[in-house]
PDB file of N, CA and C in Angstrom:
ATOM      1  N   UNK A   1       5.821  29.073  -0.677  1.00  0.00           N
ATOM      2  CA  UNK A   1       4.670  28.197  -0.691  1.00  0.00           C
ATOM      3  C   UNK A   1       3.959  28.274   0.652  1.00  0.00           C
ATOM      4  N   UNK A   2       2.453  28.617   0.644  1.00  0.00           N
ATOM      5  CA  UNK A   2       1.884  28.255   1.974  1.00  0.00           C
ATOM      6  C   UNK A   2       0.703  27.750   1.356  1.00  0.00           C
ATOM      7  N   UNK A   3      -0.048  27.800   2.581  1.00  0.00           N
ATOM      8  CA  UNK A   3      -1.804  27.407   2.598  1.00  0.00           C
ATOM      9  C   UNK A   3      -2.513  28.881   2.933  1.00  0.00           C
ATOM     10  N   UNK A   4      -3.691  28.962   2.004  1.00  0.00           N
ATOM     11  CA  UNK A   4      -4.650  29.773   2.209  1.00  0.00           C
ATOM     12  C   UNK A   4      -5.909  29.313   2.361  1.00  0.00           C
ATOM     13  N   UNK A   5      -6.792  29.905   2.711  1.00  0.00           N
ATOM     14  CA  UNK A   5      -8.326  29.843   2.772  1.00  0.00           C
ATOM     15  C   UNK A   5      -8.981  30.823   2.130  1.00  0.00           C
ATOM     16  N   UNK A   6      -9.722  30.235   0.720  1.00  0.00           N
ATOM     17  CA  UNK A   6     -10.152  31.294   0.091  1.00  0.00           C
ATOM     18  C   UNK A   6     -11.733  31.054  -0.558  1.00  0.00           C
ATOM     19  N   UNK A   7     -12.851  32.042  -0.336  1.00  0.00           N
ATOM     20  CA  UNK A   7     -13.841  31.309  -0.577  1.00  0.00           C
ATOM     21  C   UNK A   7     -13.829  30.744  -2.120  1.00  0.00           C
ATOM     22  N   UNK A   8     -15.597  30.398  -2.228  1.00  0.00           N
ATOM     23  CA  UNK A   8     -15.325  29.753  -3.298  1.00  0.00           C
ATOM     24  C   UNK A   8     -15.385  30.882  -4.191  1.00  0.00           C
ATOM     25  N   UNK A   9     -15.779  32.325  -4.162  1.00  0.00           N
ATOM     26  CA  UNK A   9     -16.312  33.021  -5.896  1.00  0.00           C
ATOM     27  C   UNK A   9     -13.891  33.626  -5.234  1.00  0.00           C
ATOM     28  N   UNK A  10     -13.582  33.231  -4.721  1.00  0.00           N
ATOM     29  CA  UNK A  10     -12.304  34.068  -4.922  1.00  0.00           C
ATOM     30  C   UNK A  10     -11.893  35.274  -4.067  1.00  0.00           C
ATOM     31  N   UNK A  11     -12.717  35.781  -3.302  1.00  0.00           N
ATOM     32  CA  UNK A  11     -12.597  36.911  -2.236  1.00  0.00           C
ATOM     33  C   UNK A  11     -12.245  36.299  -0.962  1.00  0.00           C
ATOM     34  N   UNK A  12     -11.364  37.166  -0.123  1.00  0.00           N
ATOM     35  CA  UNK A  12     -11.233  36.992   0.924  1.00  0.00           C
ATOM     36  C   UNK A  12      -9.781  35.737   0.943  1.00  0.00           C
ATOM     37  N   UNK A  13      -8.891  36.248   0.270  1.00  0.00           N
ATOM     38  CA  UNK A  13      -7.705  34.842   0.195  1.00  0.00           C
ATOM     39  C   UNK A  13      -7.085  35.372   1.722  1.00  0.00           C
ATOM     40  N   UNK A  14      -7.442  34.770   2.602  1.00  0.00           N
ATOM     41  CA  UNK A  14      -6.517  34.754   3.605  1.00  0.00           C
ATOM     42  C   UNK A  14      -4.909  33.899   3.923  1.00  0.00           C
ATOM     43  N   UNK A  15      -3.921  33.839   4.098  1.00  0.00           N
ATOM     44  CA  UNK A  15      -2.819  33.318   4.332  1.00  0.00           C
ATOM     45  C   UNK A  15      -2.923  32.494   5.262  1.00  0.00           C
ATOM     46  N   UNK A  16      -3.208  31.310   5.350  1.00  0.00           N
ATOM     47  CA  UNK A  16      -2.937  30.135   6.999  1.00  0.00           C
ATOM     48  C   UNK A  16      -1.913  30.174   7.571  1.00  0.00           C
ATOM     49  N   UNK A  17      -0.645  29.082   6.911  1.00  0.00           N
ATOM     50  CA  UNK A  17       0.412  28.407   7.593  1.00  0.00           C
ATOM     51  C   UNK A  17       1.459  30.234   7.258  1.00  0.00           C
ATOM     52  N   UNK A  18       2.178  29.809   8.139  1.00  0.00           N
ATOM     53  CA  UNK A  18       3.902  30.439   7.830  1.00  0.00           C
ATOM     54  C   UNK A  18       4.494  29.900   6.657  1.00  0.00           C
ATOM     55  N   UNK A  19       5.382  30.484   5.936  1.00  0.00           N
ATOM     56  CA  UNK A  19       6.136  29.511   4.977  1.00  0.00           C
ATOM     57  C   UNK A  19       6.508  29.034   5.323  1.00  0.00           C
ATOM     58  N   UNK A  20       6.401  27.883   4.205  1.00  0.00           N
ATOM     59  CA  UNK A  20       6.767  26.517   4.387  1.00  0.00           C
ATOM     60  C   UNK A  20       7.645  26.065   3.195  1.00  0.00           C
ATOM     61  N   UNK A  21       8.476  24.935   3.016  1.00  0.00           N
ATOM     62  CA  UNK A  21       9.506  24.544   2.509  1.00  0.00           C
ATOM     63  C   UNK A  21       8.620  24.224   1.182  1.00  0.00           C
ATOM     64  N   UNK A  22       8.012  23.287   1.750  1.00  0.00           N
ATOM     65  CA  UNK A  22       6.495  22.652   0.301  1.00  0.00           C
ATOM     66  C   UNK A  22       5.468  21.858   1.264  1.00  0.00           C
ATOM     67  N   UNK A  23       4.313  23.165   0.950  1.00  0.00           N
ATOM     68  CA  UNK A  23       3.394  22.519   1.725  1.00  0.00           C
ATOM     69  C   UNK A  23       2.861  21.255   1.180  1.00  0.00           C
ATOM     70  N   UNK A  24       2.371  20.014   1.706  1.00  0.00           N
ATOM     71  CA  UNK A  24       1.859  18.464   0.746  1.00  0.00           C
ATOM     72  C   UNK A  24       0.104  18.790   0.998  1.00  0.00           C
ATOM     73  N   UNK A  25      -0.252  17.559   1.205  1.00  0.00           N
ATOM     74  CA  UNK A  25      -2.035  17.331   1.335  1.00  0.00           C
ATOM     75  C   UNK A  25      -2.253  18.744   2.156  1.00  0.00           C
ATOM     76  N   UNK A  26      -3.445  18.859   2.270  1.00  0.00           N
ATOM     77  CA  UNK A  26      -4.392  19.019   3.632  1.00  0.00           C
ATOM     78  C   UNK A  26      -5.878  18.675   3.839  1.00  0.00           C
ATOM     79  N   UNK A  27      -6.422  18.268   4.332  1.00  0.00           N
ATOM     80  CA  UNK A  27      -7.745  18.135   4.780  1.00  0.00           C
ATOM     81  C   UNK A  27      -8.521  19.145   6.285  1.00  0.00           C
ATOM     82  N   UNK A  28      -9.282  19.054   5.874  1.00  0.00           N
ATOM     83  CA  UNK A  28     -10.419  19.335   7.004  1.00  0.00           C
ATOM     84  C   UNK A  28     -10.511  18.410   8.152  1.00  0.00           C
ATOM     85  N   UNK A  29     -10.544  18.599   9.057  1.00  0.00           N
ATOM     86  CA  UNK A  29     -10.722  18.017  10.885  1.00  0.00           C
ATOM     87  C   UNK A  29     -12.035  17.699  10.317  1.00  0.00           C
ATOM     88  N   UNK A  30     -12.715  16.621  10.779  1.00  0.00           N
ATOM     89  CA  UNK A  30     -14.230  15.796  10.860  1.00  0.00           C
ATOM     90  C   UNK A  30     -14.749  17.453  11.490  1.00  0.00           C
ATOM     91  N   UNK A  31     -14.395  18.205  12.627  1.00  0.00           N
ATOM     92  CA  UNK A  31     -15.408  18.894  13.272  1.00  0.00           C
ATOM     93  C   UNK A  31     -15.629  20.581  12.614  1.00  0.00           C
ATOM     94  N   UNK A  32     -14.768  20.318  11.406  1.00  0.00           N
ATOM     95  CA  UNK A  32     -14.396  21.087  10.734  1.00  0.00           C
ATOM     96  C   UNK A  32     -14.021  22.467  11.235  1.00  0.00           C
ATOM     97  N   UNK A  33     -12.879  22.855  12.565  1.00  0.00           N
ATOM     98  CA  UNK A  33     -12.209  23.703  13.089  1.00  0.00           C
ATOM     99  C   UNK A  33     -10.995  23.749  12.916  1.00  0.00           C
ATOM    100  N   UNK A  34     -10.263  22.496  12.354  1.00  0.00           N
ATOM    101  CA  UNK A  34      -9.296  23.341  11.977  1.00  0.00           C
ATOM    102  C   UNK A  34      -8.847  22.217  11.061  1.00  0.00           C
ATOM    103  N   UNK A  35      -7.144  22.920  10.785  1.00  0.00           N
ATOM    104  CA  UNK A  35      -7.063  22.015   9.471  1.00  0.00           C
ATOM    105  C   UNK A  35      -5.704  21.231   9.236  1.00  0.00           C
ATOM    106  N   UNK A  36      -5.878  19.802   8.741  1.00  0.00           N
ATOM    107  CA  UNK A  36      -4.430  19.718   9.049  1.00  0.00           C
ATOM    108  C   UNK A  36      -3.617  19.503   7.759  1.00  0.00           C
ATOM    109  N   UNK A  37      -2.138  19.454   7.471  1.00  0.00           N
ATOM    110  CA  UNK A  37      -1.720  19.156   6.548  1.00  0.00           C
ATOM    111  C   UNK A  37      -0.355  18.760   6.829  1.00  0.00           C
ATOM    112  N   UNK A  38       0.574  18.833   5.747  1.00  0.00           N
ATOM    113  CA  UNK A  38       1.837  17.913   5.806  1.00  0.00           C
ATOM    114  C   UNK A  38       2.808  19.066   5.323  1.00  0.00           C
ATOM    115  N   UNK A  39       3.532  19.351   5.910  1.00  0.00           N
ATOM    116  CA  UNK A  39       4.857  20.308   5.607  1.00  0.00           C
ATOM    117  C   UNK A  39       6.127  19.215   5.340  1.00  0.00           C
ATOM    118  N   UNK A  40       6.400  19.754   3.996  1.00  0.00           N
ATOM    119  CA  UNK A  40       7.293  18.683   3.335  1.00  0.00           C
ATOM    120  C   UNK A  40       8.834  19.252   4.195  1.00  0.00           C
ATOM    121  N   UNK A  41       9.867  18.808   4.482  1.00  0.00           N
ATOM    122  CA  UNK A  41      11.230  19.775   4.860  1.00  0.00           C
ATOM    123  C   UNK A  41      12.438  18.950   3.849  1.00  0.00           C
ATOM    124  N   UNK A  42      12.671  19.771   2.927  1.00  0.00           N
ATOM    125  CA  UNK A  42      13.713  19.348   1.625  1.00  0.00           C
ATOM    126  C   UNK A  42      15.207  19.318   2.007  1.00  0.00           C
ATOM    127  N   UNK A  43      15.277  19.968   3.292  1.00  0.00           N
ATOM    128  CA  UNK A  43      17.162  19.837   4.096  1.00  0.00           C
ATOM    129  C   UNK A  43      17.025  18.346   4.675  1.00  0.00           C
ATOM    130  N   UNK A  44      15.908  17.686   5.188  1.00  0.00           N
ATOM    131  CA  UNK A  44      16.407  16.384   5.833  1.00  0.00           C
ATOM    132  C   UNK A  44      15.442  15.332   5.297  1.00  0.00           C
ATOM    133  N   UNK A  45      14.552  15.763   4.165  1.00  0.00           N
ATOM    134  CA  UNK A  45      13.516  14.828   3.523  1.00  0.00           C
ATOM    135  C   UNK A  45      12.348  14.368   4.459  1.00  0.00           C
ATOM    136  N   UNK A  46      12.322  15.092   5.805  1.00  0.00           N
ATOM    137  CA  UNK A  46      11.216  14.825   6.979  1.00  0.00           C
ATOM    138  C   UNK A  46       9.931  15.208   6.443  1.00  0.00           C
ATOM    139  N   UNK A  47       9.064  14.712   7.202  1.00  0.00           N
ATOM    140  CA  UNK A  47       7.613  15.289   6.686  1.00  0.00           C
ATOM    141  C   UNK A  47       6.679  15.600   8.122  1.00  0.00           C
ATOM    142  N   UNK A  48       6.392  16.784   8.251  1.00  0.00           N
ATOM    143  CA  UNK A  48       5.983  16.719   9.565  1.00  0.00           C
ATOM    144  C   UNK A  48       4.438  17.219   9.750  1.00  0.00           C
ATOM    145  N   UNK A  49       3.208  16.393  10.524  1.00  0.00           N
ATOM    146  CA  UNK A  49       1.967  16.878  10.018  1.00  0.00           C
ATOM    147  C   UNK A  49       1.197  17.947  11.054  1.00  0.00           C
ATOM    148  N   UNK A  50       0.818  18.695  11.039  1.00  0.00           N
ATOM    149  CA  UNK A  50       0.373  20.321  11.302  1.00  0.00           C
ATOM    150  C   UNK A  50      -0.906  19.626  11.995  1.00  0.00           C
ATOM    151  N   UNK A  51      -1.834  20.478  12.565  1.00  0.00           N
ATOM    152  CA  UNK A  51      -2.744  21.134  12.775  1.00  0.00           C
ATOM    153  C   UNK A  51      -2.837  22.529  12.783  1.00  0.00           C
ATOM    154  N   UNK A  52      -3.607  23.031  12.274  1.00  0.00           N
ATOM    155  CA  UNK A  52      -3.997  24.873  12.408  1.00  0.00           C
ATOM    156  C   UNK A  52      -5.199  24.887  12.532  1.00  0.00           C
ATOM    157  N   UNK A  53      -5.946  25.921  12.836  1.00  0.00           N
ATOM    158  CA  UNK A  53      -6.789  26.709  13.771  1.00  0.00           C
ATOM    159  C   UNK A  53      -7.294  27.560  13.431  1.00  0.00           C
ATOM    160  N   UNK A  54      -7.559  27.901  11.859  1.00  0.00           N
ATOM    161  CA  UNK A  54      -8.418  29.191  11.279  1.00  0.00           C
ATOM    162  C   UNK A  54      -8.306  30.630  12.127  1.00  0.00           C
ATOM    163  N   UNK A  55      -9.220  29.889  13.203  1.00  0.00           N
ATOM    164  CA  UNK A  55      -9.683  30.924  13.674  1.00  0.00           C
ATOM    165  C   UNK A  55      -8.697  31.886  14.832  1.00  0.00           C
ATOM    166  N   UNK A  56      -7.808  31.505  15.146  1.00  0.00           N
ATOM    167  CA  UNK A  56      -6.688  31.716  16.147  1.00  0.00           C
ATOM    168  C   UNK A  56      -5.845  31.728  15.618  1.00  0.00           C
ATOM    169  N   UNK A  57      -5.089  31.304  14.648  1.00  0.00           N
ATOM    170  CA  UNK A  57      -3.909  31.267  13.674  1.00  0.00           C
ATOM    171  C   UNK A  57      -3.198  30.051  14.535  1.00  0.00           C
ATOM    172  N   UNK A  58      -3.822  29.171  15.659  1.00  0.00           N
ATOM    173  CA  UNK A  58      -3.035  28.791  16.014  1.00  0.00           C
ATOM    174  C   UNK A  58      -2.495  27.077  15.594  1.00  0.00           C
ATOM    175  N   UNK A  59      -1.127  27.268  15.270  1.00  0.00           N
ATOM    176  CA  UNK A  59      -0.590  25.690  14.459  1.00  0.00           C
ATOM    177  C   UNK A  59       0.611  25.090  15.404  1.00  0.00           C
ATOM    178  N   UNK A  60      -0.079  23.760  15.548  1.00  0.00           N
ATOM    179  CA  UNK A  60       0.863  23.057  16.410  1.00  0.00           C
ATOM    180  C   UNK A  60       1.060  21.829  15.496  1.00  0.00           C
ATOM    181  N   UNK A  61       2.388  21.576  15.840  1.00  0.00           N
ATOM    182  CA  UNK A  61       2.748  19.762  15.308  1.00  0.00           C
ATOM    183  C   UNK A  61       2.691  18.521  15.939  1.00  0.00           C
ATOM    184  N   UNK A  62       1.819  17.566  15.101  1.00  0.00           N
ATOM    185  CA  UNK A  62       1.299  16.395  15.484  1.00  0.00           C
ATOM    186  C   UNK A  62       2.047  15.345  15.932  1.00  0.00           C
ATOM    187  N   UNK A  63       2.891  15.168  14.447  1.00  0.00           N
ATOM    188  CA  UNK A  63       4.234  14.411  14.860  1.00  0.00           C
ATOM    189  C   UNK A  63       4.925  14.390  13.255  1.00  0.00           C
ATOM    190  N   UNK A  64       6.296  14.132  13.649  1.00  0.00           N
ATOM    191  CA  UNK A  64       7.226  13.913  12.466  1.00  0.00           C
ATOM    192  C   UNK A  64       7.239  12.581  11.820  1.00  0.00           C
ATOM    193  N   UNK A  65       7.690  12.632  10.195  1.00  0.00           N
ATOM    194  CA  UNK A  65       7.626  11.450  10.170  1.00  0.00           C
ATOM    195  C   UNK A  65       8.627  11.523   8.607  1.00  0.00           C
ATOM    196  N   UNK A  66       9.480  10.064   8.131  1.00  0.00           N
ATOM    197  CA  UNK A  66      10.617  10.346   6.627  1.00  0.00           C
ATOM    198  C   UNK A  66       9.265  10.110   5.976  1.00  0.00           C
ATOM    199  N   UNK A  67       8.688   9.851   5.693  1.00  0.00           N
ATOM    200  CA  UNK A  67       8.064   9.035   4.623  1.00  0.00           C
ATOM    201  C   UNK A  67       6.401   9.506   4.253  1.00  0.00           C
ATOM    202  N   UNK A  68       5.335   9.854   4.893  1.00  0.00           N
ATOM    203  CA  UNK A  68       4.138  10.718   4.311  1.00  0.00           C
ATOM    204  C   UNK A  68       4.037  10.872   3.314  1.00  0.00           C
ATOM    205  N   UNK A  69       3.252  10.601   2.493  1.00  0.00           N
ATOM    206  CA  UNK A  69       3.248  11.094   1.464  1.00  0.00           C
ATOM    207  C   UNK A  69       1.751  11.879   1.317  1.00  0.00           C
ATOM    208  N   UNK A  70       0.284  11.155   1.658  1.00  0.00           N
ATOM    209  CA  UNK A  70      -0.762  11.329   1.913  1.00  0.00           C
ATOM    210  C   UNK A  70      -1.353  11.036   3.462  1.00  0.00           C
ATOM    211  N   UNK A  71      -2.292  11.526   3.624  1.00  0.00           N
ATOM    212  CA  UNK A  71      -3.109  11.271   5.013  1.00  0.00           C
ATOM    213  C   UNK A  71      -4.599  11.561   4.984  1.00  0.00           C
ATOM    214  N   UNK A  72      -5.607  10.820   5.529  1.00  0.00           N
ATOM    215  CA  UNK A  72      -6.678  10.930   5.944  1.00  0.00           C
ATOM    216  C   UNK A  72      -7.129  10.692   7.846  1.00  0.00           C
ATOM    217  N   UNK A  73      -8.426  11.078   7.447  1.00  0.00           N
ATOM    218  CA  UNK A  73      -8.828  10.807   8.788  1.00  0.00           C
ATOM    219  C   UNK A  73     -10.506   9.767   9.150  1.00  0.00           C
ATOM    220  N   UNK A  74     -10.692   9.053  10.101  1.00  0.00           N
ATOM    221  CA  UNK A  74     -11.850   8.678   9.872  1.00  0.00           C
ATOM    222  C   UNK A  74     -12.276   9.660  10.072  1.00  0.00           C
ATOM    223  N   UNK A  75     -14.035   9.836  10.752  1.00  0.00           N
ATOM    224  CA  UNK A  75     -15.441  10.206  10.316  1.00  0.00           C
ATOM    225  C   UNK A  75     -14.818  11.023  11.805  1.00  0.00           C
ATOM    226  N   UNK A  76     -14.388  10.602  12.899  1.00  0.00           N
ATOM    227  CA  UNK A  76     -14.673  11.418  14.285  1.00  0.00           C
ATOM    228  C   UNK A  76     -12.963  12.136  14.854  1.00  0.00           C
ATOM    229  N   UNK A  77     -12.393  11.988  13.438  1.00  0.00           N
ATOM    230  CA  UNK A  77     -10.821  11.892  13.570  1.00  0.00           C
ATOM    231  C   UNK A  77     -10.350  11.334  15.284  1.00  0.00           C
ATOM    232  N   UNK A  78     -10.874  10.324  15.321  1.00  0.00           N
ATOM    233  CA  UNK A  78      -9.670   9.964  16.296  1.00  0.00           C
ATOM    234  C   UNK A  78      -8.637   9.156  15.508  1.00  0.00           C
ATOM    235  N   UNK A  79      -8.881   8.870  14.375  1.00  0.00           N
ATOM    236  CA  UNK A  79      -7.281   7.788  13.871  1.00  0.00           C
ATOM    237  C   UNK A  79      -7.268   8.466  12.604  1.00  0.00           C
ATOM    238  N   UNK A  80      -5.686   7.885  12.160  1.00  0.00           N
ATOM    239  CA  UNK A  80      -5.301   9.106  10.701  1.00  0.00           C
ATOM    240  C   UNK A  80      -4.729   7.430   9.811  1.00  0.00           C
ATOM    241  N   UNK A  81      -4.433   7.791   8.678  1.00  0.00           N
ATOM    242  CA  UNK A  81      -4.246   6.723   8.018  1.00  0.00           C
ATOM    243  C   UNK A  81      -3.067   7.620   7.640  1.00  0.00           C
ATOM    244  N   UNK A  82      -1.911   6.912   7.172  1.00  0.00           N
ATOM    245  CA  UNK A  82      -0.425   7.770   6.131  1.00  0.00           C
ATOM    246  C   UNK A  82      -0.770   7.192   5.130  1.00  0.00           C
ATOM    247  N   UNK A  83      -0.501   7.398   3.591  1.00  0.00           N
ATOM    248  CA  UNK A  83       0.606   6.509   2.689  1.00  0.00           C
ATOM    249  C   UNK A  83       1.612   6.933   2.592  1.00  0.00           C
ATOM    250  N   UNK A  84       2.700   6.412   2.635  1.00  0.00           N
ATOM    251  CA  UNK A  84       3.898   6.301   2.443  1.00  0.00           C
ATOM    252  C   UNK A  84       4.141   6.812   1.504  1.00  0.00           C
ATOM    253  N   UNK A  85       5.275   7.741   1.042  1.00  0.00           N
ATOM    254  CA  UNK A  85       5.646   8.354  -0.048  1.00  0.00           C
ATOM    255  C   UNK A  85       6.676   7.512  -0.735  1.00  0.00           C
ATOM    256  N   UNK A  86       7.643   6.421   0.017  1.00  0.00           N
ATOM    257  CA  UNK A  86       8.930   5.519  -0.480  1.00  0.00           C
ATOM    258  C   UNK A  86       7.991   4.299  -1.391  1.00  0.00           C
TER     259      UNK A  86
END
């Protein structure tokens, strides 16, 4: 399971993340550069949320968390909202 970026008529499926256990949500950054989402991990039930970088391949982690289930962001992403998956 990963994340791709693929336009809309279907050309050009590029590969994002590394594999992943089960990738969850993702959304778009407000500034729309990069992208974040939720990597599920099924050995300890953690959920840990990404940023990536299209354009650099580059993906760093935000923070860990048991429970994620969904996430948003406001309008200028400085704050993220969870729901809880429990």
């Amino acid at each position: 399971d990963t994340l791709h970026l693929v336009n809309y008529d279907g050309a050009s499926d590029k590969r994002l993340a590394k594999s992943t256990t089960a990738p969850g949500s993702a959304i778009w950054s407000p500034d729309g550069r990069s992208i974040l989402y939720l990597q599920v991990q099924e050995t300890d039930n953690g959920v840990i949320l990404h940023e990536l970088i299209p354009d650099s391949m580059q993906d760093r982690v935000i923070t860990r968390t048991t429970s994620y289930g969904n996430f948003a962001s406001n309008v200028d992403g400085s704050v993220l909202v969870a729901a809880s998956k429990s």
